[in-house]
N, C-alpha and C. Protein backbone atom coordinates (compact mmCIF):
# COMPACT_ATOMS: atom_id res chain seq x y z
N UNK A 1 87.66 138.46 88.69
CA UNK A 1 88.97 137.91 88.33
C UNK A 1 89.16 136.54 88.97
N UNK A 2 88.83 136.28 90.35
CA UNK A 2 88.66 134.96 90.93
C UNK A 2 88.18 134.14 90.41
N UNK A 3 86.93 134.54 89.79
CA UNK A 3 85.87 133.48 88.97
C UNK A 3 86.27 133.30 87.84
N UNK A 4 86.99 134.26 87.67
CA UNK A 4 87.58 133.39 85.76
C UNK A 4 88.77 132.90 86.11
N UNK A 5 89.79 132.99 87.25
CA UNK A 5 90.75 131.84 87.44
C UNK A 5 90.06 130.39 87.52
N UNK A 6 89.22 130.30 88.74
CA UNK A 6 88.55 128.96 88.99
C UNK A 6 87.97 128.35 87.62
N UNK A 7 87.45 129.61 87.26
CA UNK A 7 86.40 128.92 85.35
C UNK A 7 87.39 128.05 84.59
N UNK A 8 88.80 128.82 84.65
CA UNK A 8 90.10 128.14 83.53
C UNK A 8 90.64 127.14 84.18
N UNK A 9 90.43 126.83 86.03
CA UNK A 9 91.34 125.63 86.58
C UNK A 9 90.34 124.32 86.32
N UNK A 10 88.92 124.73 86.51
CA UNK A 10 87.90 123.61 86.28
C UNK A 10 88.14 123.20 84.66
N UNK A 11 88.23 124.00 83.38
CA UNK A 11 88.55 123.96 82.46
C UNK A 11 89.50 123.02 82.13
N UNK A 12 90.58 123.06 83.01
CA UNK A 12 92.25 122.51 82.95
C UNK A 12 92.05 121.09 83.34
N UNK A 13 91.09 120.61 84.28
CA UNK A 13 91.27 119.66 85.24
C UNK A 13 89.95 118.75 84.26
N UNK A 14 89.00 119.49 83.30
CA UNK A 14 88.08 118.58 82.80
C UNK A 14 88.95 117.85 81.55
N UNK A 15 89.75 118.68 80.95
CA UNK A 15 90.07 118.66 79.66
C UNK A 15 91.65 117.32 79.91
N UNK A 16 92.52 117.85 81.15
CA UNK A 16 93.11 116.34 81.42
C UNK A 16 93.06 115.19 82.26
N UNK A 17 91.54 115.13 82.63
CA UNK A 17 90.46 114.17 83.36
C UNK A 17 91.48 112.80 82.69
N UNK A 18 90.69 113.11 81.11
CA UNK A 18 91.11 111.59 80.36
C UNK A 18 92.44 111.36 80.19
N UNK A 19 93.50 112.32 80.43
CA UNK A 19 95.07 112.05 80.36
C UNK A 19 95.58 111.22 81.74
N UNK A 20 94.70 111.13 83.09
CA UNK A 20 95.04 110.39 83.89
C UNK A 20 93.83 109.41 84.45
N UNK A 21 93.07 109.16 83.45
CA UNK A 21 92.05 107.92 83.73
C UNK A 21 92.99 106.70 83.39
N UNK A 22 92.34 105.81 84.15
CA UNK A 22 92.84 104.12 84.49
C UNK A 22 92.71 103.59 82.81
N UNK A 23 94.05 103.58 82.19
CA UNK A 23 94.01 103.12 80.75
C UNK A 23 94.11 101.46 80.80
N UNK A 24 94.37 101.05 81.98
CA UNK A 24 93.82 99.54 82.31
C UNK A 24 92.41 98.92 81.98
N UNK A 25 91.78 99.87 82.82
CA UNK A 25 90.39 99.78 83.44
C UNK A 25 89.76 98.71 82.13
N UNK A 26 89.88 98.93 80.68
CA UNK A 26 89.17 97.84 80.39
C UNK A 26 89.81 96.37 79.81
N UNK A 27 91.50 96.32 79.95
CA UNK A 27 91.54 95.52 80.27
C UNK A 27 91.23 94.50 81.91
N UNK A 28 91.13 95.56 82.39
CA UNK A 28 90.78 94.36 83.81
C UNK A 28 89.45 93.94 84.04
N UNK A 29 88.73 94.94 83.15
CA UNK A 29 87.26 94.05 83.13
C UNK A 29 87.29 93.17 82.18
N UNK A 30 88.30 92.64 81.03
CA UNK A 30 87.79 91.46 79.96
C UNK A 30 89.04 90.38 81.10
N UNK A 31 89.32 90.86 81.95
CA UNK A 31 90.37 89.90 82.64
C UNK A 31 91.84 89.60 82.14
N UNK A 32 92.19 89.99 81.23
CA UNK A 32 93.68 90.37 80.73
C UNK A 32 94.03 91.05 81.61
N UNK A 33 94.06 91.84 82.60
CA UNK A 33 94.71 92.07 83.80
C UNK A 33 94.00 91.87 84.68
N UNK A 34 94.45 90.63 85.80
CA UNK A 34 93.91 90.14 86.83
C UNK A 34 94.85 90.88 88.51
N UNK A 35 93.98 91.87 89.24
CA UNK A 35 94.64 92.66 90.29
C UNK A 35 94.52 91.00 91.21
N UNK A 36 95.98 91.22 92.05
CA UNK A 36 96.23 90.11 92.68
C UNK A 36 96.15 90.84 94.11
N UNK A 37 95.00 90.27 94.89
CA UNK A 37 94.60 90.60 96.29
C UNK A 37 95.28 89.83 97.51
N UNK A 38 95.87 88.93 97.25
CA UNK A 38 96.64 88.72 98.39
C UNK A 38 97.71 87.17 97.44
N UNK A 39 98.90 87.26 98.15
CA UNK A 39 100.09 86.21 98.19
C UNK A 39 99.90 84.90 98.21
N UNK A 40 99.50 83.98 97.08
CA UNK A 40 99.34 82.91 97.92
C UNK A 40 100.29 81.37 96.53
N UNK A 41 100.38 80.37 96.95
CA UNK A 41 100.96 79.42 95.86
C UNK A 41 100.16 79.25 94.52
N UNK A 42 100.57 79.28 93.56
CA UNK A 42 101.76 79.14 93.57
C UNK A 42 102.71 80.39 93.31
N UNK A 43 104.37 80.42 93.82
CA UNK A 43 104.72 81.73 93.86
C UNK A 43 105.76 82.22 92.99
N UNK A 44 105.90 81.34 92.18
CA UNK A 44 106.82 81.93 91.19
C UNK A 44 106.49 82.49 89.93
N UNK A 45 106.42 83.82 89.84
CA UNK A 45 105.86 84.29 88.03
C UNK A 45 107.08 84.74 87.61
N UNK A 46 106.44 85.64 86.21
CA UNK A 46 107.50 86.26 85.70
C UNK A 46 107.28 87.61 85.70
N UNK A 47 108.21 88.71 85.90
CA UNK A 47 108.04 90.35 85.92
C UNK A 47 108.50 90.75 84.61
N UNK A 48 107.10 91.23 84.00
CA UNK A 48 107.24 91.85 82.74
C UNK A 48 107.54 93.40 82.76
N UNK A 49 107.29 94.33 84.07
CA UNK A 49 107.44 95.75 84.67
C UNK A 49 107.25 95.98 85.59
N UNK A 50 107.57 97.04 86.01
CA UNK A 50 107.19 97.49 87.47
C UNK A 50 107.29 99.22 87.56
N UNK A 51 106.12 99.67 87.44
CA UNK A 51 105.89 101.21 87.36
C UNK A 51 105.29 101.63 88.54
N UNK A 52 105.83 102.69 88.78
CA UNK A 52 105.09 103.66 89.99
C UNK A 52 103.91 105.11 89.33
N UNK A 53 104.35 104.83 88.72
CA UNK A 53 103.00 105.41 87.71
C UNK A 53 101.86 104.76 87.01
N UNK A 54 100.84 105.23 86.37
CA UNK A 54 99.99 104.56 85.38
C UNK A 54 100.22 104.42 84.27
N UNK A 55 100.51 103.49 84.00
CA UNK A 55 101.12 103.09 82.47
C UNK A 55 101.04 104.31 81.59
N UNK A 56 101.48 104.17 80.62
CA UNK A 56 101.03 105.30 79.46
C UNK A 56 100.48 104.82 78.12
N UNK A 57 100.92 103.47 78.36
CA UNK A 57 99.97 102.61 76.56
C UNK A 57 99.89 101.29 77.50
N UNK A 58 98.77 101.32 76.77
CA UNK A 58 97.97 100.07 77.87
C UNK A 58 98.26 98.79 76.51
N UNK A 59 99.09 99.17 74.62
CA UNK A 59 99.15 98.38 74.24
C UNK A 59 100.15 97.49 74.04
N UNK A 60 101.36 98.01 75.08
CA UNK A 60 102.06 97.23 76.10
C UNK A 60 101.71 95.90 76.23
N UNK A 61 100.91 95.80 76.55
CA UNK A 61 100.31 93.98 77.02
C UNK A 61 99.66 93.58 75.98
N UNK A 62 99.23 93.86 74.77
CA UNK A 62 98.67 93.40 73.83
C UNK A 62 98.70 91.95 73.71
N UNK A 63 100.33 92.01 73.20
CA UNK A 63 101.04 90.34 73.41
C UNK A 63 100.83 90.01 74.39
N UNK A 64 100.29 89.68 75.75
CA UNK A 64 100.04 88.80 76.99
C UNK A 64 98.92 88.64 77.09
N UNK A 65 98.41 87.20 77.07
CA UNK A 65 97.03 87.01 77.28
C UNK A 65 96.08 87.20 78.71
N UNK A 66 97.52 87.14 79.53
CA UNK A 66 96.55 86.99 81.17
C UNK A 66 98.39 87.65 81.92
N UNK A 67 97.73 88.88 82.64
CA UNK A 67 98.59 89.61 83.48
C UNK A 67 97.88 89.39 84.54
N UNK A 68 99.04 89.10 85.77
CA UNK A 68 98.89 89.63 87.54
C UNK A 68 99.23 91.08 87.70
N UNK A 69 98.53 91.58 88.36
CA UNK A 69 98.99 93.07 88.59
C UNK A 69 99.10 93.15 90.18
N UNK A 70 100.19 93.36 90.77
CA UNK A 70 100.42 93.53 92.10
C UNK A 70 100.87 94.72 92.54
N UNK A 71 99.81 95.61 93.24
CA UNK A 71 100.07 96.47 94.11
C UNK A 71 101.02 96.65 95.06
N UNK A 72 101.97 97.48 95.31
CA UNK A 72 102.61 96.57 96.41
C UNK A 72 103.20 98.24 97.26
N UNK A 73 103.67 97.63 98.38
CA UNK A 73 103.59 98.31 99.45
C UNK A 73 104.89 99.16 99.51
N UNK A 74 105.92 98.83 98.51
CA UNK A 74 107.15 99.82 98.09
C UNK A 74 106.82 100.96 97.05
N UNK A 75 105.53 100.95 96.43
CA UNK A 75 105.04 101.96 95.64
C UNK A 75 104.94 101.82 94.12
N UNK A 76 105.93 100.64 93.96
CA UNK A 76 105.61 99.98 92.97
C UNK A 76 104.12 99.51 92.52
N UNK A 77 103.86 99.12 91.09
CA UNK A 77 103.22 98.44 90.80
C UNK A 77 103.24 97.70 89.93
N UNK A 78 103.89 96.13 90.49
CA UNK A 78 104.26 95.12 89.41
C UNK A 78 103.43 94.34 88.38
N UNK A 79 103.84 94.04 87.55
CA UNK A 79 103.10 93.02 86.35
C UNK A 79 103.39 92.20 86.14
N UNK A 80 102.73 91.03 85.93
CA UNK A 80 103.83 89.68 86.21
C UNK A 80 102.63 88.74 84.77
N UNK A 81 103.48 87.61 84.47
CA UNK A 81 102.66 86.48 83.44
C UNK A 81 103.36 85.26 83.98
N UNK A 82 102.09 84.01 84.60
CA UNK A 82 102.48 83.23 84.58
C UNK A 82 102.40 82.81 85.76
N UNK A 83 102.35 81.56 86.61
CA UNK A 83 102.56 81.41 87.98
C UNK A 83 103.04 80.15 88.09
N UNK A 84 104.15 79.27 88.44
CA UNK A 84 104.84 78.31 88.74
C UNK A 84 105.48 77.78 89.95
N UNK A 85 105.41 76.15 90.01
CA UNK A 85 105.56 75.48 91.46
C UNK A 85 107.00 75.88 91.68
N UNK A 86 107.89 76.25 91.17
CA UNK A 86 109.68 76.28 91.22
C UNK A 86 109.58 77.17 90.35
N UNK A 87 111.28 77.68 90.46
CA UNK A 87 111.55 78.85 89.57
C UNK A 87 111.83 78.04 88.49
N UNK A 88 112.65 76.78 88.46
CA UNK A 88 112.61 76.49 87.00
C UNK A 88 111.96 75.84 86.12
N UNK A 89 110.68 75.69 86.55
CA UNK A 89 109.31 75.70 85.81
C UNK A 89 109.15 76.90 84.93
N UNK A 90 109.72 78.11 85.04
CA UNK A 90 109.86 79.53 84.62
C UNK A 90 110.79 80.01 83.39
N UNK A 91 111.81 78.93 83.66
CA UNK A 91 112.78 79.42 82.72
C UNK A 91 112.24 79.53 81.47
N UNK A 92 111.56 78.52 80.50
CA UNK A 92 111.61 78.41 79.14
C UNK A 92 110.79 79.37 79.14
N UNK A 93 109.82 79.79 79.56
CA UNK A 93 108.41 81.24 79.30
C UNK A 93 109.63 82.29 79.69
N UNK A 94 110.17 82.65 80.41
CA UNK A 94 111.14 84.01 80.21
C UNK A 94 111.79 84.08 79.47
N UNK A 95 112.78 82.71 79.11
CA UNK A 95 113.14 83.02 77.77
C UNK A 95 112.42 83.30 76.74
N UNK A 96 111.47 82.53 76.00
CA UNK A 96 110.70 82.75 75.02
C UNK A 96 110.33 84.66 75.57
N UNK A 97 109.55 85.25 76.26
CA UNK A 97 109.34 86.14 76.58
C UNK A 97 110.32 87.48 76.50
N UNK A 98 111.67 87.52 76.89
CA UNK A 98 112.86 87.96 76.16
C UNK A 98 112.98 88.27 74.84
N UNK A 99 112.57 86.74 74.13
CA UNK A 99 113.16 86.88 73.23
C UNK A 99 111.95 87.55 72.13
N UNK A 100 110.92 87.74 72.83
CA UNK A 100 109.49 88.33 72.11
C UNK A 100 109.46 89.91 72.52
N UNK A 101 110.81 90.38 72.85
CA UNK A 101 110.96 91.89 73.51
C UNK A 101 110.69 92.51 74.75
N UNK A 102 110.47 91.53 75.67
CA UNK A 102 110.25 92.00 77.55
C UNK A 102 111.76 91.76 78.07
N UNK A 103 112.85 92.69 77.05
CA UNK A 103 114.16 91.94 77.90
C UNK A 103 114.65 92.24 79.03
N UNK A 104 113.49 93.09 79.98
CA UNK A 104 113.75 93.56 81.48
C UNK A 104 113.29 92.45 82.19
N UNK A 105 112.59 91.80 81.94
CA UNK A 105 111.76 90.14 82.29
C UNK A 105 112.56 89.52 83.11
N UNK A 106 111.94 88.92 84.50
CA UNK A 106 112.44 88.28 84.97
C UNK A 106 111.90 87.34 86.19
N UNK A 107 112.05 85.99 87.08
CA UNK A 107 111.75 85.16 87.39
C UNK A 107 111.52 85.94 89.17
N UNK A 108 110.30 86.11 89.38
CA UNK A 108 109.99 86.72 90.55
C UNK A 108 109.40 86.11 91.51
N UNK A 109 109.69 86.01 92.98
CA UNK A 109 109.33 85.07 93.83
C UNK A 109 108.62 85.87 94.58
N UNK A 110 106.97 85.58 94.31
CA UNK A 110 105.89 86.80 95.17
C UNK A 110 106.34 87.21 96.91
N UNK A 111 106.71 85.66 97.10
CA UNK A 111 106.70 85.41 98.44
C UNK A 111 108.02 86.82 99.37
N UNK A 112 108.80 87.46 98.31
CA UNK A 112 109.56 88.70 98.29
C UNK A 112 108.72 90.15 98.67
N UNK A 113 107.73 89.79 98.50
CA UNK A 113 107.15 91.35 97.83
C UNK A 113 105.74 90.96 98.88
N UNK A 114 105.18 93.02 99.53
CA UNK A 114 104.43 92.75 100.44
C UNK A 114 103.41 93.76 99.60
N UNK A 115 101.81 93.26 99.66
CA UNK A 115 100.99 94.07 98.88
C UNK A 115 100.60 95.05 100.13
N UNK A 116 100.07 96.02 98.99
CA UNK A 116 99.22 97.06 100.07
C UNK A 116 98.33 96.59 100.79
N UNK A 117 98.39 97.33 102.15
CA UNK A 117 97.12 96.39 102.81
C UNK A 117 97.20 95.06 103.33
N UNK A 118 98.61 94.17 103.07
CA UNK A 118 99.32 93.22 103.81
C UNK A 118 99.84 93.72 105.03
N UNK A 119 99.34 92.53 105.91
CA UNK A 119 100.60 92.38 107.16
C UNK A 119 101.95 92.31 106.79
N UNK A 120 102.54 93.11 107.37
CA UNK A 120 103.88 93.14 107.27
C UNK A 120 104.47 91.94 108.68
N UNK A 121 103.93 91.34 109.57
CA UNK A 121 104.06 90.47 110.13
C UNK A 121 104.24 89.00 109.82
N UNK A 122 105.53 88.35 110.35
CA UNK A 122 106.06 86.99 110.63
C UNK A 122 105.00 86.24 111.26
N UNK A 123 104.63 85.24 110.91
CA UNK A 123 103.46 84.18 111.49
C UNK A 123 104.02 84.08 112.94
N UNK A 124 103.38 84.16 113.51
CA UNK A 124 103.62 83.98 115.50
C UNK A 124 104.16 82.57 116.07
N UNK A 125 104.77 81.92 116.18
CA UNK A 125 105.36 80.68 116.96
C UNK A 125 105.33 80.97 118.83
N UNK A 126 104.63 79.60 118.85
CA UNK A 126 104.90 79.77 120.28
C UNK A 126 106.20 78.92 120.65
N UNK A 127 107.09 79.71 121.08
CA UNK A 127 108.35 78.68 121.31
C UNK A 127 108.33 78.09 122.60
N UNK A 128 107.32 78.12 123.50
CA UNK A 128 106.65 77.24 125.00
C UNK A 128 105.80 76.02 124.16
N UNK A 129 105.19 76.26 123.68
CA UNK A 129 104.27 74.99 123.48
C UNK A 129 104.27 73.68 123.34
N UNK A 130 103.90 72.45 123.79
CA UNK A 130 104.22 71.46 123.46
C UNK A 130 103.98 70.73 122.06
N UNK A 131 105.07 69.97 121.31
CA UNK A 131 104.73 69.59 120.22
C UNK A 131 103.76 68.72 120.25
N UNK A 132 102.77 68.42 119.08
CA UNK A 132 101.72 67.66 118.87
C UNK A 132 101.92 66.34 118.18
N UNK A 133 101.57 65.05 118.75
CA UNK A 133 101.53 63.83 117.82
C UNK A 133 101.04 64.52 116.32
N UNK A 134 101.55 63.78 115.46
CA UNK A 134 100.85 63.70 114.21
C UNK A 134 101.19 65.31 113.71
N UNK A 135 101.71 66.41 114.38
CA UNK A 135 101.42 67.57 113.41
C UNK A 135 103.26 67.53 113.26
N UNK A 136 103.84 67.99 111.73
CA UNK A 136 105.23 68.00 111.46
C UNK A 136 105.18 69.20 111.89
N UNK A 137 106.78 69.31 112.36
CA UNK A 137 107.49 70.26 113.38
C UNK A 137 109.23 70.87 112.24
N UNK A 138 109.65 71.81 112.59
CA UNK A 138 111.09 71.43 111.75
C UNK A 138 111.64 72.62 112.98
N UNK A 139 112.82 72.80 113.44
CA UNK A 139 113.43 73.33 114.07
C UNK A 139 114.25 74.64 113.51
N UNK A 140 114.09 75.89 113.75
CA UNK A 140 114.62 77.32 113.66
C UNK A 140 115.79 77.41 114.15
N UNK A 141 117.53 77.41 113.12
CA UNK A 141 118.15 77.84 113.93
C UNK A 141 118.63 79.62 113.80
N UNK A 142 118.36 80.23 112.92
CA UNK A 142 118.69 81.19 113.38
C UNK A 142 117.94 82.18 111.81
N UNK A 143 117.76 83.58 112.47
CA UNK A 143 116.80 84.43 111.64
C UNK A 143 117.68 85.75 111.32
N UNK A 144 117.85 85.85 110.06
CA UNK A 144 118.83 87.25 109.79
C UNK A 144 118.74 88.24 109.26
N UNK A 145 118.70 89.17 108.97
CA UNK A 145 118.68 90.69 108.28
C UNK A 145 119.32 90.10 106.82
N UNK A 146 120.00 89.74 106.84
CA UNK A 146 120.59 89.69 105.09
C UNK A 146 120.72 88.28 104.77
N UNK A 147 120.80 87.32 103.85
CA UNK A 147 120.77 86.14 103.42
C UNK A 147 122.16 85.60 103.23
N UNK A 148 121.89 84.00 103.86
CA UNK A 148 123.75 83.34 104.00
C UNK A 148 123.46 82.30 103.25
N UNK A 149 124.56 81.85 102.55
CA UNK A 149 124.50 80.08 102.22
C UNK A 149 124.06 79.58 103.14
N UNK A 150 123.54 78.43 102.43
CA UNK A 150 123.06 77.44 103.71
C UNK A 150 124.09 76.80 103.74
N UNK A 151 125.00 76.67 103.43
CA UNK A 151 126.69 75.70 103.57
C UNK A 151 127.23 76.48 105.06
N UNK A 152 126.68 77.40 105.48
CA UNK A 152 127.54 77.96 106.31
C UNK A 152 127.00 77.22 107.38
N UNK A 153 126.22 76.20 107.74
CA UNK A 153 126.07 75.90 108.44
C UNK A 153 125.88 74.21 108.44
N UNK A 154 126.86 74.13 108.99
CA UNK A 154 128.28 73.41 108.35
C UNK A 154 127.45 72.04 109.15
N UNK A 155 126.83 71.86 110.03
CA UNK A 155 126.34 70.55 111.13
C UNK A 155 125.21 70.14 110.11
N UNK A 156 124.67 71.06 109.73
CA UNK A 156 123.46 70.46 108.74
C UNK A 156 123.69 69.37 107.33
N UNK A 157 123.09 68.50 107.12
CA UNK A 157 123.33 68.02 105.22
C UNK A 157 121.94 69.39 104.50
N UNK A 158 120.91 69.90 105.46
CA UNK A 158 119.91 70.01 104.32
C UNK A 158 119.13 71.61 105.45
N UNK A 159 119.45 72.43 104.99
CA UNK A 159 118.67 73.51 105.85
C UNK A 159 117.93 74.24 104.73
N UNK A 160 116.69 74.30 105.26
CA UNK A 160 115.51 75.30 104.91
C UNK A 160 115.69 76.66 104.76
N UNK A 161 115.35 77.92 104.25
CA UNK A 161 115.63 78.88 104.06
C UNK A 161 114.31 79.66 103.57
N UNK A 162 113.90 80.45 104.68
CA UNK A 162 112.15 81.12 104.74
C UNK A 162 112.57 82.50 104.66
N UNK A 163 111.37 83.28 103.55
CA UNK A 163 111.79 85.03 103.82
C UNK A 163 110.60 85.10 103.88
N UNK A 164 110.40 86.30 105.01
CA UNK A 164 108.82 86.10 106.08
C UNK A 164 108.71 88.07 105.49
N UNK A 165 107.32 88.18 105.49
CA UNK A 165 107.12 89.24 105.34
C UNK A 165 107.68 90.60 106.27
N UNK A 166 108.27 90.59 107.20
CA UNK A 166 109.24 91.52 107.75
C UNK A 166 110.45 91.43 107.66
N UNK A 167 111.06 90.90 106.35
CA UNK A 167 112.15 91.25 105.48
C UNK A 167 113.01 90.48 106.41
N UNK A 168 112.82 89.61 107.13
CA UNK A 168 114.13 88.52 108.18
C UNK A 168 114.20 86.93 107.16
N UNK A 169 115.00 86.42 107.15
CA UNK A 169 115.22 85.20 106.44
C UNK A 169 115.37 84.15 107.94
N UNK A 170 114.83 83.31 107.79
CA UNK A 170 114.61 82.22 108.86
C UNK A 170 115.76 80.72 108.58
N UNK A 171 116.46 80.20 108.91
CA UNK A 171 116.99 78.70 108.66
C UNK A 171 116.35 77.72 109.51
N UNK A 172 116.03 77.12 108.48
CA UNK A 172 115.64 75.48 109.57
C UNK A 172 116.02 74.73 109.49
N UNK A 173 116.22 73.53 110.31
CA UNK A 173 116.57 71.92 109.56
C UNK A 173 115.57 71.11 110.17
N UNK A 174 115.23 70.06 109.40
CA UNK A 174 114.25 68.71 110.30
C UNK A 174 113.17 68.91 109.65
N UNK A 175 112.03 67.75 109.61
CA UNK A 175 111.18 67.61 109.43
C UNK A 175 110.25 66.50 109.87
N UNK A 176 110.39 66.43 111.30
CA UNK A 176 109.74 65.50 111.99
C UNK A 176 108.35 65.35 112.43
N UNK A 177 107.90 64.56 113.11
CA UNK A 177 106.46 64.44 113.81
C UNK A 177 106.15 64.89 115.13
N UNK A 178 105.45 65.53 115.59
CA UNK A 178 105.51 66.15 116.99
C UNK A 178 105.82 64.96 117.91
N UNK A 179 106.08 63.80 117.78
CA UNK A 179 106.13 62.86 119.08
C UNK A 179 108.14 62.78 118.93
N UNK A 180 108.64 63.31 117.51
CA UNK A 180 109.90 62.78 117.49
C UNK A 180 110.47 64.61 117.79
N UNK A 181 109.49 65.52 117.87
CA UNK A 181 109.79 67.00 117.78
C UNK A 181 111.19 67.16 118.98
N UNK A 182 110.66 67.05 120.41
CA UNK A 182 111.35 67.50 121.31
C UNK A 182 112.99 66.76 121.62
N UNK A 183 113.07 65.27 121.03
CA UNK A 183 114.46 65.05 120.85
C UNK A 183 114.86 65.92 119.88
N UNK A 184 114.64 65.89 118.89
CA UNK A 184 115.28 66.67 117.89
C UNK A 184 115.50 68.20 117.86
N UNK A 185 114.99 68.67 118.34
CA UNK A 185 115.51 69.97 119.38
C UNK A 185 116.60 70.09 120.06
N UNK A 186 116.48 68.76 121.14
CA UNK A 186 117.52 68.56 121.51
C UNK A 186 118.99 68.22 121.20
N UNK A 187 118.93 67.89 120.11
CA UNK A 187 120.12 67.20 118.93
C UNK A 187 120.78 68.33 118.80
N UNK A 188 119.66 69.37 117.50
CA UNK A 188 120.36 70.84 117.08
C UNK A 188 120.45 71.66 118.63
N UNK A 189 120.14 71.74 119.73
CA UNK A 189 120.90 72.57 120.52
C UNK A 189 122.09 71.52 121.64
N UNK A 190 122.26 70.77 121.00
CA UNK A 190 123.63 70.12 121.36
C UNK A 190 124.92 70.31 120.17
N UNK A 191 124.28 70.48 119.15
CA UNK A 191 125.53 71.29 118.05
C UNK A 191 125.68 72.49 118.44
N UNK A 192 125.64 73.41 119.36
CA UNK A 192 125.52 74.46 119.49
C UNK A 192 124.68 76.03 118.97
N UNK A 193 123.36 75.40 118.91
CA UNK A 193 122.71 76.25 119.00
C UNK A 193 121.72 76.18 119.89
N UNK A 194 122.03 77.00 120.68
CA UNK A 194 121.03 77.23 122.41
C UNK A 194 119.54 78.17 122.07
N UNK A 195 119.77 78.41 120.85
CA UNK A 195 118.46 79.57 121.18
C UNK A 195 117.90 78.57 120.23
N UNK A 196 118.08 77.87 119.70
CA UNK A 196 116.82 76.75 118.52
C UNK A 196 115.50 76.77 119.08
N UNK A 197 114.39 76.60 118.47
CA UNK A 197 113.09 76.35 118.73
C UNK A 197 112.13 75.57 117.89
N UNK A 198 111.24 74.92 117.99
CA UNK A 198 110.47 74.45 116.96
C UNK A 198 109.52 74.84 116.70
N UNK A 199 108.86 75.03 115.47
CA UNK A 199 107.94 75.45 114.31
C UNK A 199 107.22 74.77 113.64
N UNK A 200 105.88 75.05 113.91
CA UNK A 200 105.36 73.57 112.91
C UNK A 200 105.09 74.01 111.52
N UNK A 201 105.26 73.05 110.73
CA UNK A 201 105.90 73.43 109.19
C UNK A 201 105.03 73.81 108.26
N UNK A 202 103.46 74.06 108.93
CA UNK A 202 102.59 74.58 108.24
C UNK A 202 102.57 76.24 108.13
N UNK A 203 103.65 76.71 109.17
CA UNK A 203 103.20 78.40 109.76
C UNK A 203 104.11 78.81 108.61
N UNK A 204 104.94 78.04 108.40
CA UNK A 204 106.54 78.15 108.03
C UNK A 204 106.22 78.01 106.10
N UNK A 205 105.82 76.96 105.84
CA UNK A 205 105.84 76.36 104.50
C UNK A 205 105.55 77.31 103.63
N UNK A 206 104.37 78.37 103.36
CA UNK A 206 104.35 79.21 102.18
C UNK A 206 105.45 80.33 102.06
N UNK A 207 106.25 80.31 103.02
CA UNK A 207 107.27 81.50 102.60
C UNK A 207 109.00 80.91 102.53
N UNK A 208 109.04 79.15 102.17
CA UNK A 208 109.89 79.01 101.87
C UNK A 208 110.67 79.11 100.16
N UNK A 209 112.39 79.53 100.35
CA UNK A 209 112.47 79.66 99.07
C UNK A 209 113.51 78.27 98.59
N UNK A 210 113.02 78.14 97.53
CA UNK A 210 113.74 76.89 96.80
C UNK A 210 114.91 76.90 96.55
C-alpha cells in the first residue's frame, strides 16, 4: 500500500513537472528577457509587472522586444522595458506603452529596489577624514526614515536628495573641491546644523534621485 502511494505521488509530481517549469527559460536564452544582476546607471525604466510567482503566459511579452527582469529582495519579481538618464526621458515610452495595454505601467527608479543577493548597506563615509585636493566633496545634512521636501530646508537654494539601499534618504547641499571642502562645512554647521559632515560625491552620486 506504501508503494502504490509513492508510485501515484512520483506519478503526480512527473505529470506537473511541466506546469511549473521556467516558461521564460526560452525567452532568456534568445535575450528578450535580460535577468538584471546588479543596480547600476542608467536608472530609470519602466514597470510593465511585478509577480511573486512564475508567470503563467510567457505571451505576455510578445509585444516587448527587450525585458529587464529583476529579482528582488521583497519577493517580488519585477519586469521592466527600457532604461533612461531622468525620469522624463520615460514619459513618452509609458505613455505609448499604456496606451498599447500595460495600463499598470509605470516610471521606476531601480535605485528604490534591492536585488537578491544585494547589500542592503549605505556606502561607508568616513566623517574623520581629511578632504582631498581635486576630489568633489558635498556636505550631509541630515538622513531620514521617510522623505521631506527639499523646501523644508529653508537655508539651502539647491539640496540633493539620495535613497541608499537601507531604505534612509540622505540631504545634501554643495558641491565643492576638497581644498574648498572644510570651509564649507563650516558655513552649513553655522546655519545650524552641528552634526553636518562631508561626503565625497562619488560614494553618494549613483543613488541620487532627480
Amino acid at each position: 500500500m506504501k508503494c502504490t502511494r509513492t508510485l501515484i505521488l512520483l506519478l503526480i509530481l512527473f505529470i506537473a513537472k511541466p506546469l511549473f517549469a521556467d516558461r521564460l527559460a526560452s525567452l532568456r536564452s534568445a535575450r528578450q528577457i535580460v535577468t538584471v544582476e546588479s543596480v547600476s546607471a542608467p536608472y530609470y525604466t519602466i514597470q510593465v509587472v511585478a509577480l511573486k510567482e512564475p508567470p503563467g503566459n510567457a505571451a505576455f511579452f510578445a509585444k516587448l522586444s527587450e525585458v529587464f527582469e529583476y529579482d528582488c529582495s521583497d519577493g517580488f519579481v519585477r519586469y521592466t522595458v527600457g532604461r533612461y538618464q531622468r525620469f522624463s526621458d520615460a514619459i513618452n515610452d509609458l505613455n505609448a506603452l499604456k496606451a498599447d495595454g500595460f495600463t499598470d505601467a509605470f516610471i521606476l527608479n531601480t535605485r528604490k529596489i534591492t536585488l537578491n543577493g544585494s547589500s542592503s548597506e549605505a556606502p561607508v563615509v568616513d566623517k574623520t577624514a581629511n578632504p582631498i585636493a581635486g576630489v568633489r566633496y558635498t556636505v550631509q545634512i541630515a538622513a531620514l526614515r521617510y522623505p521631506v521636501y527639499v523646501s523644508e530646508f529653508e537655508h539651502f537654494d539647491s539640496v540633493q536628495e539620495y535613497y541608499m539601499r537601507d531604505k534612509i534618504y540622505r540631504y545634501c547641499v554643495g558641491d565643492v573641491d576638497g581644498s574648498e571642502a572644510k570651509a564649507e562645512l563650516a558655513r552649513v554647521k553655522s546655519l545650524g546644523y552641528p552634526n553636518a559632515f562631508l561626503v565625497p560625491m562619488e560614494k553618494y552620486a549613483p543613488f541620487r534621485i532627480e
